[in-house]
Protein backbone atom coordinates (compact mmCIF):
# COMPACT_ATOMS: atom_id res chain seq x y z
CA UNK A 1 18.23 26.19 33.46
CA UNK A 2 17.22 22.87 34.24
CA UNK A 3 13.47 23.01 33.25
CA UNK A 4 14.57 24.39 29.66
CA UNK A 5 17.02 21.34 28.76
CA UNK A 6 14.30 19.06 30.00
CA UNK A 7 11.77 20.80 27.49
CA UNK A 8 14.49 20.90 24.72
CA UNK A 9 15.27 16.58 25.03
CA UNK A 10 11.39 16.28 25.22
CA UNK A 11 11.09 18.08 21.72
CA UNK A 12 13.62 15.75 20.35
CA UNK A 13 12.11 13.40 21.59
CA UNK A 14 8.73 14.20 20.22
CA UNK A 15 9.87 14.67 16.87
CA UNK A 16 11.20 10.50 17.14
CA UNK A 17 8.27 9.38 18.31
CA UNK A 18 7.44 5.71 16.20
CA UNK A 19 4.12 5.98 14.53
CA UNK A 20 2.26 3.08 13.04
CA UNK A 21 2.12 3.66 9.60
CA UNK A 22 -0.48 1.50 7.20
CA UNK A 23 0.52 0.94 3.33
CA UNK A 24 -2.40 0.07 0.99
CA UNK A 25 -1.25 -1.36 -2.41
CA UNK A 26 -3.66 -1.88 -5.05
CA UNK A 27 -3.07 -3.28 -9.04
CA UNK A 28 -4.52 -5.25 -11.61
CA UNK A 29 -0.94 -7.12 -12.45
CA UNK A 30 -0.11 -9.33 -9.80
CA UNK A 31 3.66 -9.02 -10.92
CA UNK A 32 3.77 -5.32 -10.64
CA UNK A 33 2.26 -5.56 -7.16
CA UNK A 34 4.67 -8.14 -5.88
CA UNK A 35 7.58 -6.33 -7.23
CA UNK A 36 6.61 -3.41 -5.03
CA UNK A 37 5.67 -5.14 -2.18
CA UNK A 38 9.03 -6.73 -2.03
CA UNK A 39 10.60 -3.72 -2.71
CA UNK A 40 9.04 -1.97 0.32
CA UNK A 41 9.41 -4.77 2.80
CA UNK A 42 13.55 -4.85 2.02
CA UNK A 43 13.96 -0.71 2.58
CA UNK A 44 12.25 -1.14 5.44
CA UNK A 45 14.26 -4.54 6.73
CA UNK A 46 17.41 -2.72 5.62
CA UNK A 47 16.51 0.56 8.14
CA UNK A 48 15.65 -2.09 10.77
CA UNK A 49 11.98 -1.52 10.81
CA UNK A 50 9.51 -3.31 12.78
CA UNK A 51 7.40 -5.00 9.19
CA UNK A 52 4.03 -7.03 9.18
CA UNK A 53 2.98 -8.24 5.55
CA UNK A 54 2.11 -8.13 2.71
CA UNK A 55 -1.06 -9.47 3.68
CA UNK A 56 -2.80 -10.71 0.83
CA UNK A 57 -6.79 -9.22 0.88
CA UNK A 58 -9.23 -10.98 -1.13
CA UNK A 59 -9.13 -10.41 -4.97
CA UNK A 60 -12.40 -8.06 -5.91
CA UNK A 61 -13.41 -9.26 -9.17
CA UNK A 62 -15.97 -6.90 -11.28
CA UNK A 63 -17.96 -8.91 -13.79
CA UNK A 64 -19.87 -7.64 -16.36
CA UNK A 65 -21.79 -9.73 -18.62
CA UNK A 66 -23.22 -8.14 -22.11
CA UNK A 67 -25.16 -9.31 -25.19
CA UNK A 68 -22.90 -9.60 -28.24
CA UNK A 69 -25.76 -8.45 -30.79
CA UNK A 70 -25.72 -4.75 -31.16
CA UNK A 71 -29.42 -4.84 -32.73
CA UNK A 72 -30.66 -7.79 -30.29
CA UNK A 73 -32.09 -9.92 -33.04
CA UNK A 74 -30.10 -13.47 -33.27
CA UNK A 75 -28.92 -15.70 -31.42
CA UNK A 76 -28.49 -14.94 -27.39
CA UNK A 77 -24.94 -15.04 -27.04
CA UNK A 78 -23.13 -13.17 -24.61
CA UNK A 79 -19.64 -11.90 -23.64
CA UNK A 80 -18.28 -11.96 -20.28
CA UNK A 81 -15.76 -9.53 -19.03
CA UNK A 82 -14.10 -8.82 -15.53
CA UNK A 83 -11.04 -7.35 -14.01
CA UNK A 84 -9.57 -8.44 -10.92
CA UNK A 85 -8.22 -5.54 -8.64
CA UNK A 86 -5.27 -7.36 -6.19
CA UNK A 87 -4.95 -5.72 -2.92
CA UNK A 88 -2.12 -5.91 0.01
CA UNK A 89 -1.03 -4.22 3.31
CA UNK A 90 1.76 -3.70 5.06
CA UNK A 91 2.38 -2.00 8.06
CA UNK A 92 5.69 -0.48 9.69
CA UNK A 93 6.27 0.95 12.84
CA UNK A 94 8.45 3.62 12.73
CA UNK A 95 9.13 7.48 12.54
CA UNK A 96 7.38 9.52 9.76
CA UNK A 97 10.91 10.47 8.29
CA UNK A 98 12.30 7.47 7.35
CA UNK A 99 8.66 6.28 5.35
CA UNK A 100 9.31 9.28 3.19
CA UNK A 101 12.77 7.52 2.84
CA UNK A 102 11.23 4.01 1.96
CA UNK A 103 8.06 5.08 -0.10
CA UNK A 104 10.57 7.31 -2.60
CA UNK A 105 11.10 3.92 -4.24
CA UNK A 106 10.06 3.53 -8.45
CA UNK A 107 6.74 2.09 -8.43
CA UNK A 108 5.66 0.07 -11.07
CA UNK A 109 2.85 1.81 -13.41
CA UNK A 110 -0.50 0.40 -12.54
CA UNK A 111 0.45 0.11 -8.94
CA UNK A 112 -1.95 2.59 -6.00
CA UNK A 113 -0.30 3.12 -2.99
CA UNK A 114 -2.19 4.51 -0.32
CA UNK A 115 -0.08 5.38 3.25
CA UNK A 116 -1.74 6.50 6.18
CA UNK A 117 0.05 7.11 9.43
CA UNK A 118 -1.25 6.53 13.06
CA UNK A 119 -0.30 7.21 16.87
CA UNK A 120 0.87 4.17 18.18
């Protein structure tokens, strides 16, 4: 009888096993993204989560540069467009249940998020 309760609390214990688990955010509007972020970091403070970030990634900017005469006759002047894409991470280390918990937040339109878990 012995050898099945041991199996049974090693189940359970299984099953709470703390993963680390990576968030990706990703926006155009900085506001939007910081909102989220925020909201994130305090459901996870509030379940007494281990939290590291937001780390702030380098802002991508895409450029694209384009004549402003449809017929190419004129003047050379151009127009120059870009978008910036914002990017953070922040990582938690806890089981898979409660991130399902945290993530079910409202996330601002024009916000990505991206979660992949890991062993620890």
């Amino acid at each position: 009888m012995s050898t099945i309760e041991k199996t049974k609390t090693f189940t359970s214990a299984e099953e709470t096993r703390l993963h680390r688990i990576r968030i990706t955010l990703s926006s155009r509007n900085v506001k939007n993204l910081e909102k989220v972020c925020a909201d994130l970091k305090k459901g996870a403070v509030d379940k007494d989560l281990k939290v590291s970030g937001p780390v702030r990634l380098p802002t991508k900017i895409l450029r694209i540069t384009t004549r402003k005469s449809p017929c190419g006759n004129g003047t050379n002047t151009y127009d120059r467009f870009q978008m910036r894409i914002h990017k953070r991470i922040i990582d938690l280390l806890s089981p898979a249940e409660i991130v399902k918990q945290i993530t079910s937040i409202s996330i601002e339109p024009g916000v990505e998020v991206e979660v992949t878990i890991a062993d620890s």
